[in-house]
Protein backbone atom coordinates (compact mmCIF):
# COMPACT_ATOMS: atom_id res chain seq x y z
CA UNK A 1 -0.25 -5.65 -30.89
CA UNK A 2 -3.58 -4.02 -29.86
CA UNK A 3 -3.03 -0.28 -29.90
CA UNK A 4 -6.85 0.58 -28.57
CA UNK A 5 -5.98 -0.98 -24.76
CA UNK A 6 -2.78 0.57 -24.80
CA UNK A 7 -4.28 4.11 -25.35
CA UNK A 8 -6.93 3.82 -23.18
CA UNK A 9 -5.02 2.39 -19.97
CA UNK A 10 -2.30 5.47 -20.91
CA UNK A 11 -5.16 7.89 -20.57
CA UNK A 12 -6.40 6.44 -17.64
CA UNK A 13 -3.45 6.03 -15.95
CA UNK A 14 -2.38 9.94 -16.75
CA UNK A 15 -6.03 10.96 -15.82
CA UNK A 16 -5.97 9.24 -11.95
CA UNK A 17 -2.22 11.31 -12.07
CA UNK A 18 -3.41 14.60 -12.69
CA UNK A 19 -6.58 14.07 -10.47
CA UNK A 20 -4.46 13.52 -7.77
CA UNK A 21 -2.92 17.16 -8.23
CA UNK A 22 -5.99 18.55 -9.43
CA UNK A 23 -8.96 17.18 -7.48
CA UNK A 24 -9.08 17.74 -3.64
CA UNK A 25 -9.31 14.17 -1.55
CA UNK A 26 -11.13 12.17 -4.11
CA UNK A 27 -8.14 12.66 -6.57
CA UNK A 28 -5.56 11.63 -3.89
CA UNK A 29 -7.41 8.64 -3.42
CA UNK A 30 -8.16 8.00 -7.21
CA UNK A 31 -4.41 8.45 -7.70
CA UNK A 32 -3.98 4.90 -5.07
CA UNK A 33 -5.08 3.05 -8.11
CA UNK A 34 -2.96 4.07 -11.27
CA UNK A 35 -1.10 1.00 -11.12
CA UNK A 36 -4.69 -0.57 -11.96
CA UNK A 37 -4.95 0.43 -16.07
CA UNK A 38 -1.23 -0.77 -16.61
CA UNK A 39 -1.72 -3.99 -14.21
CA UNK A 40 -5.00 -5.19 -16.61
CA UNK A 41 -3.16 -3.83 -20.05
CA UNK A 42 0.09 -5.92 -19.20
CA UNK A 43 -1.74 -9.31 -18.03
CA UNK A 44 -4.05 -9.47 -21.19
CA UNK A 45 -2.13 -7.88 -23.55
CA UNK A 46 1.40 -8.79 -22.84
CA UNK A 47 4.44 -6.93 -21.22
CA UNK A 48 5.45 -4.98 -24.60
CA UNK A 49 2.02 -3.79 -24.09
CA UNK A 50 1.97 -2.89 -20.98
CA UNK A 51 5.52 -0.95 -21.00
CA UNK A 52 4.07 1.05 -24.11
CA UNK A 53 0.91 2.25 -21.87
CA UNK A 54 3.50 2.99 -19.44
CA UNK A 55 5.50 5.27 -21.62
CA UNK A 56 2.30 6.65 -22.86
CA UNK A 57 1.10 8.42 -19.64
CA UNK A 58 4.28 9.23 -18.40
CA UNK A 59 4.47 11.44 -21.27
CA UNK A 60 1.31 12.78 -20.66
CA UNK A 61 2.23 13.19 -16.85
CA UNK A 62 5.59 14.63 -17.99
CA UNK A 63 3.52 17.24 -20.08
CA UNK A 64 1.43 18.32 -17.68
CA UNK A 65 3.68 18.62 -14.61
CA UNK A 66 6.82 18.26 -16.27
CA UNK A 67 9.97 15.54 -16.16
CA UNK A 68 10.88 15.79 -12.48
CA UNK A 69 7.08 14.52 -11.61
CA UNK A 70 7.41 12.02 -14.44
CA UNK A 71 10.25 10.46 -13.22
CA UNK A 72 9.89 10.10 -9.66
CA UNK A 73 5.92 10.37 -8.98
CA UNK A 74 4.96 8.12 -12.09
CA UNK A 75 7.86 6.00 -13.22
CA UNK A 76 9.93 5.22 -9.94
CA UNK A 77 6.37 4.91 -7.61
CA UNK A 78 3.52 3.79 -9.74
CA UNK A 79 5.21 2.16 -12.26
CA UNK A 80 7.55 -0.46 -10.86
CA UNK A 81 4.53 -1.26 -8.50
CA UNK A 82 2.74 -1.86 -11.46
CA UNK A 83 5.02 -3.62 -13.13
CA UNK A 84 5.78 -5.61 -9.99
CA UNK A 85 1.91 -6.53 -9.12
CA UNK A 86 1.44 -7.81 -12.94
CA UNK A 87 4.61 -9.57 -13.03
CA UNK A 88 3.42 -11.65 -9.96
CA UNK A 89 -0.21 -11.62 -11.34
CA UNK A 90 1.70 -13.04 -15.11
CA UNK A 91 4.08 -15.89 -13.10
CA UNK A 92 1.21 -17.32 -10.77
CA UNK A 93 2.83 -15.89 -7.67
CA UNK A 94 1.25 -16.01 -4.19
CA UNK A 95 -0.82 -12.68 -3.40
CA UNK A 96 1.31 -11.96 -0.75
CA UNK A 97 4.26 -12.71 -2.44
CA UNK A 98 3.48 -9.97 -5.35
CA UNK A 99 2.50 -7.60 -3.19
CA UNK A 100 5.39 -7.62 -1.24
CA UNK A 101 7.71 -7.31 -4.34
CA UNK A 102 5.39 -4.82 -5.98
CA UNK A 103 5.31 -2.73 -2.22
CA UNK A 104 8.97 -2.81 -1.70
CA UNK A 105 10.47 -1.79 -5.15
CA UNK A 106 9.67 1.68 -5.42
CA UNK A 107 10.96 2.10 -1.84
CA UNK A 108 14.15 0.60 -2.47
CA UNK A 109 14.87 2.89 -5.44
CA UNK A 110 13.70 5.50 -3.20
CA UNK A 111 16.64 4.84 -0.75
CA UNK A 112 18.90 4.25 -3.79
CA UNK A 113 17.98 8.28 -4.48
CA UNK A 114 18.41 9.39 -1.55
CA UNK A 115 21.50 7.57 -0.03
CA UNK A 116 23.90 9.83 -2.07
CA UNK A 117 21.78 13.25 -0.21
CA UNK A 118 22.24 11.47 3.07
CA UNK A 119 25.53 10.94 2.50
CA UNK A 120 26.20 14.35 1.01
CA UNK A 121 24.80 16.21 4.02
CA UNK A 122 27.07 14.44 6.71
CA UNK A 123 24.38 13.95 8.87
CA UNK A 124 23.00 10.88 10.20
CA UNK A 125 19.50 9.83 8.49
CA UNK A 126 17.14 10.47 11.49
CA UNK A 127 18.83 14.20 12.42
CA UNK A 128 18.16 15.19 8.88
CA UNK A 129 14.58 13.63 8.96
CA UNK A 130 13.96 15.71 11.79
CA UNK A 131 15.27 18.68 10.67
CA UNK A 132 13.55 18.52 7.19
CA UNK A 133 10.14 17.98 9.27
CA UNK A 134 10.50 20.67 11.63
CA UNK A 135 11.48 22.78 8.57
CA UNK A 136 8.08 21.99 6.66
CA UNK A 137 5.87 22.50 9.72
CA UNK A 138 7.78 26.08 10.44
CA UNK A 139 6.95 26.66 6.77
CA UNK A 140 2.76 25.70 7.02
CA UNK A 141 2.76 27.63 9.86
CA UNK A 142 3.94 30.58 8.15
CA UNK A 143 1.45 29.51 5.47
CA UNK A 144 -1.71 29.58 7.34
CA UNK A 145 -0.60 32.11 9.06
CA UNK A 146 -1.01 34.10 5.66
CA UNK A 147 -4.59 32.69 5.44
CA UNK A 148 -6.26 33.13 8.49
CA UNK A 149 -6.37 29.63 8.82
CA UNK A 150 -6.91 29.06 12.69
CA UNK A 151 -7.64 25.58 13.39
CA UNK A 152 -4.60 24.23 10.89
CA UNK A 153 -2.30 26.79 12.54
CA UNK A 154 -3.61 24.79 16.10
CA UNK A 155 -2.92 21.69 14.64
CA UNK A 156 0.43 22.51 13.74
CA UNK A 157 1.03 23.99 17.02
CA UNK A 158 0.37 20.66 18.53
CA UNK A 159 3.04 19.59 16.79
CA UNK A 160 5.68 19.31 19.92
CA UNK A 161 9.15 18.00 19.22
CA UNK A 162 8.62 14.54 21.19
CA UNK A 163 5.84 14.43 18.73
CA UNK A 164 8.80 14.69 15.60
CA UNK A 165 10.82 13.26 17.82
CA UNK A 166 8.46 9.74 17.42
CA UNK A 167 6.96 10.24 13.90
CA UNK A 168 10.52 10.61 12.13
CA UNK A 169 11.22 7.08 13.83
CA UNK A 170 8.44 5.61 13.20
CA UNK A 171 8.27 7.04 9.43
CA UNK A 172 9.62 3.55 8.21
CA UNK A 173 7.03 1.20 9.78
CA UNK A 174 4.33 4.40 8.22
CA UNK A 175 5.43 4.34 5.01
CA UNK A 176 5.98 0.72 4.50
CA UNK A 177 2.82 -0.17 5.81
CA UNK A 178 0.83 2.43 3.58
CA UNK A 179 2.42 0.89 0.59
CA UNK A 180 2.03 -2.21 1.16
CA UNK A 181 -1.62 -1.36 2.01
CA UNK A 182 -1.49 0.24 -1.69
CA UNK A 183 -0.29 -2.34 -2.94
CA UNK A 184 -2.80 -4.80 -1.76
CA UNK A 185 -5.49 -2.65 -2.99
CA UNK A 186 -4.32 -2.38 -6.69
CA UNK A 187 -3.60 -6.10 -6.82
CA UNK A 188 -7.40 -6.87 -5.49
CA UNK A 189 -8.93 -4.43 -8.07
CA UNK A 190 -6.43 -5.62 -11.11
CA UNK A 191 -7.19 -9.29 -10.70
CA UNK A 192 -10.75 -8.49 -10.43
CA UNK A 193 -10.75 -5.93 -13.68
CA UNK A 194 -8.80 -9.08 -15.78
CA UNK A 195 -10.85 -11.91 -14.22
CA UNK A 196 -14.32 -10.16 -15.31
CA UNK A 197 -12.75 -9.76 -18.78
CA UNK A 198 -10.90 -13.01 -19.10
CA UNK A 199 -12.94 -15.18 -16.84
CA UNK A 200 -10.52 -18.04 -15.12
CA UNK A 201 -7.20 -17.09 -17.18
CA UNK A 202 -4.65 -18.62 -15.47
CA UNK A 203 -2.24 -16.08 -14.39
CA UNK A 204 -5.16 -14.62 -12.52
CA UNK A 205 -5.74 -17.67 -10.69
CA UNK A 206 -4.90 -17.38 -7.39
CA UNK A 207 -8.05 -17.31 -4.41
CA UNK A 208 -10.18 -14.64 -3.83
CA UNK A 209 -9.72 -12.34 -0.54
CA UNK A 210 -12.37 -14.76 0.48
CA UNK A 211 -10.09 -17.53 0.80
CA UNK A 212 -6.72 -15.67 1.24
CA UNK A 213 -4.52 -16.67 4.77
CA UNK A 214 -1.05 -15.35 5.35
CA UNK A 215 1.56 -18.26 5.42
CA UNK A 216 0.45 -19.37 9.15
CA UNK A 217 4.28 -19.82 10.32
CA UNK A 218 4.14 -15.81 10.26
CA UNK A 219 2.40 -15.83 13.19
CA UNK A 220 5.98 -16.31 14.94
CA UNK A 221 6.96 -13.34 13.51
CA UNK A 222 3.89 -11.15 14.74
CA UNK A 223 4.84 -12.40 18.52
CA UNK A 224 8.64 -11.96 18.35
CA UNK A 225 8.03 -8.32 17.34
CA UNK A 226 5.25 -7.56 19.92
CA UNK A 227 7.94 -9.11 22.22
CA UNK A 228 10.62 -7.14 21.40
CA UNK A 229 8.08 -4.08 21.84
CA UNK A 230 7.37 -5.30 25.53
CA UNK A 231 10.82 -6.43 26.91
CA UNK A 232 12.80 -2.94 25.11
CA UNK A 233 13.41 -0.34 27.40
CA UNK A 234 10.57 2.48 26.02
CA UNK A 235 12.63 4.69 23.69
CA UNK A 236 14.64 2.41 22.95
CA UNK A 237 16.26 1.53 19.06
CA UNK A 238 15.50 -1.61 19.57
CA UNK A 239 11.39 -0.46 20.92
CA UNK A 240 10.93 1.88 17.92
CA UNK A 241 12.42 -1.14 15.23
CA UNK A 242 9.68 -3.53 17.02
CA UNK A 243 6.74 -0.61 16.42
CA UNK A 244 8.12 -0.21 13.08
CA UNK A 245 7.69 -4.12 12.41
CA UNK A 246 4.18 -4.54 14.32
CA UNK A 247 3.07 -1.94 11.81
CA UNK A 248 3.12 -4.81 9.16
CA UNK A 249 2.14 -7.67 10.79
CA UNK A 250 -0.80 -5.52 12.36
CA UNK A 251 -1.10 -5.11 8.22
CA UNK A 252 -0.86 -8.83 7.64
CA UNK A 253 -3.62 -9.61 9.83
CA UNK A 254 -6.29 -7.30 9.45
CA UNK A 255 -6.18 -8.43 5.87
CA UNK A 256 -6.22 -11.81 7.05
CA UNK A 257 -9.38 -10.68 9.54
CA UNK A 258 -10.91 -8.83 6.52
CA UNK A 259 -10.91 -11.97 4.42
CA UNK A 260 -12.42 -13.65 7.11
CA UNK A 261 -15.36 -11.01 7.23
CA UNK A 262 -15.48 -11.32 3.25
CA UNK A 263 -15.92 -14.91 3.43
CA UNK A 264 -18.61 -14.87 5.38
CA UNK A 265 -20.60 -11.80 3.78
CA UNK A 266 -20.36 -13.59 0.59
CA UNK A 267 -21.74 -16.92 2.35
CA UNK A 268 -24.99 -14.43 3.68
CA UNK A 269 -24.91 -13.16 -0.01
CA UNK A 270 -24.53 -9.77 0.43
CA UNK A 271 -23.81 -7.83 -2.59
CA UNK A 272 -20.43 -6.42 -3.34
CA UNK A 273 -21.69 -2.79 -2.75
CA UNK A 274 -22.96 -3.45 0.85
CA UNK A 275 -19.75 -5.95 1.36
CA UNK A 276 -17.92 -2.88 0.43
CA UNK A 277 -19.63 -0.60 2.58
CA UNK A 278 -19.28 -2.89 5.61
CA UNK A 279 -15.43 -3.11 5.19
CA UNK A 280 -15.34 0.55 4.93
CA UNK A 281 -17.21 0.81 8.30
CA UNK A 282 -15.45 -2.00 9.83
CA UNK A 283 -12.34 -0.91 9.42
CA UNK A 284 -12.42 2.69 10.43
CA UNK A 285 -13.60 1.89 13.38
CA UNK A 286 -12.83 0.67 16.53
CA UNK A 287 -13.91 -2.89 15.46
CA UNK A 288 -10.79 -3.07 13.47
CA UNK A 289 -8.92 -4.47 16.60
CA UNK A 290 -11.81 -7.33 16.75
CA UNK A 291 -11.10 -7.74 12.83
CA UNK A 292 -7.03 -8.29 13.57
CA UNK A 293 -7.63 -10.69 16.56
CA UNK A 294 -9.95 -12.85 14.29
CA UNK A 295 -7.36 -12.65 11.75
CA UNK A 296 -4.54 -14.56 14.66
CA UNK A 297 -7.07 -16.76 15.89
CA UNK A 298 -7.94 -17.87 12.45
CA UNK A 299 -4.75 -19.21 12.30
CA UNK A 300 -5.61 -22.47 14.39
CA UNK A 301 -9.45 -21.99 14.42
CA UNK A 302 -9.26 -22.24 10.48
CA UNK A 303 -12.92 -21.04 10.47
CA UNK A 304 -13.55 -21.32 6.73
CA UNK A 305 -11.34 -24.57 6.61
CA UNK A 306 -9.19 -23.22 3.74
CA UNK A 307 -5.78 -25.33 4.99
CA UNK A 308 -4.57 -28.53 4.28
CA UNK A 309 -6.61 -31.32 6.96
CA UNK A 310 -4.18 -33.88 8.63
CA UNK A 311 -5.03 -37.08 7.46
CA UNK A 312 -6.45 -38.95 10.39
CA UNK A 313 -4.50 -42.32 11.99
């Protein structure tokens, strides 16, 4: 077994850990990617390998920050979406697919942990989500406070309850959406990392964002839930479970309106910095709502032909 990979994707995995604690906003996006060494270590070097680089800088993690950060921040969230993203990468899985397996594991361990404190407190989830929330922002307020800090101290103030009152129920669609999102992002960079060393292994064969669509039958999906949204009275369970849901399919297809936009800066030849650049600006901005509605109409324009043709009569 190759012990030099397995060092060096420990180290960087640790190192994108601890810049996320260490390093303001570039080190809590750096830490996005962890799952990236351990992704590339396990696909070309086998899944002994990659659970020994895993080990390796969640000691190092432990060590710094101690077991409780270990444990929850590195094994339990990076790790099984690592170990979920090359799994898919390893069996040929659809992107989507591995993603979604990768995205959802932590999360369901994360309601495995804290079912028994939910349980414990005798309060129903949301109560206790609000209370915990309204308990932090008493507590920053305080803080900056402290500091002189004026316009965070005005932020929090505009804090109202029927502003908790929405973001604790909409905390599901939030959170799964952002993972997801995280997801996505270490899968793109992973199979890129392995295909520049291994060019056309296998397991790492699956199209580029280029060529990527969502299963098109989701589409039925996307208008059932902004259905649901419309018809429930405002308020509603049943209205915040449909903005919860059109969080990911709003997900599903800007990536499917991104690949679109890929596709087409490749065909112009635009280097990957500039394409990268353009996403970036794309994205942020208002034009992100032109990017999703591509990304539906794509569905039956097929504008880079990608789907099976009908054979003709």
């Amino acid at each position: 077994m190759p012990f030099r990979p397995i060092i060096i994707a420990s180290l960087q995995a640790a190192g994108l850990t601890v810049a996320g604690f260490l390093v303001p906003l570039l080190g809590q996006i750096a830490v996005l990617f962890v799952p990236v060494p351990l992704i590339t270590v396990t696909v070309l070097h086998g899944r002994p390998a990659g659970a020994l680089a895993l080990a390796g800088a969640g000691a190092i993690v432990s060590a710094a920050f101690g077991l409780q950060a270990a444990v929850l921040l590195f094994f339990l969230s990076f790790g099984l979406m690592a170990l979920g993203l090359a799994e898919g990468l390893l069996r040929g899985w659809r992107p989507e697919t591995a993603v979604a397996v990768a995205g959802t594991l932590p999360l369901l361990l994360l309601l495995l942990v804290i079912a028994p404190v939910v349980l414990k407190s005798g309060k129903d989830p949301v109560s206790l989500a609000e209370n915990l929330l309204r308990q932090n922002i008493a507590e920053g307020r305080k803080l900056y406070i402290d500091l002189g800090a004026t316009e965070m101290l005005q932020a929090i103030d505009a804090l109202s309850d029927q502003v908790v009152h929405y973001l604790v129920r909409l905390i599901p669609g939030i959170v799964l959406t952002t993972t997801l999102l995280q997801a996505a992002g270490c899968y793109g960079l992973g199979r890129a990392v392995i295909l520049r060393r291994r060019p056309g292994l296998p397991s790492a064969g699956q199209p580029s964002l280029a060529l990527w669509h969502a299963p098109d039958t989701w589409v039925w999906a996307l208008i059932a839930t902004l259905g649901l949204v419309a018809l429930a009275p405002r308020g509603s369970g049943a209205w915040f479970v449909g903005l919860n849901l059109s969080f990911l399919w709003l997900l599903v297809y800007t990536a499917q309106g991104a690949a679109l936009l890929e596709f087409f800066l490749r065909k112009a030849r635009i280097p990957v910095i500039a394409r990268s650049f353009l996403h970036t600006i794309v994205l942020i901005l208002p034009t992100v709502v032109a990017v999703i509605a591509f990304g539906v109409v794509d569905i039956w324009a097929d504008f880079r032909k990608v789907r099976p043709q009908a054979p003709h009569a």
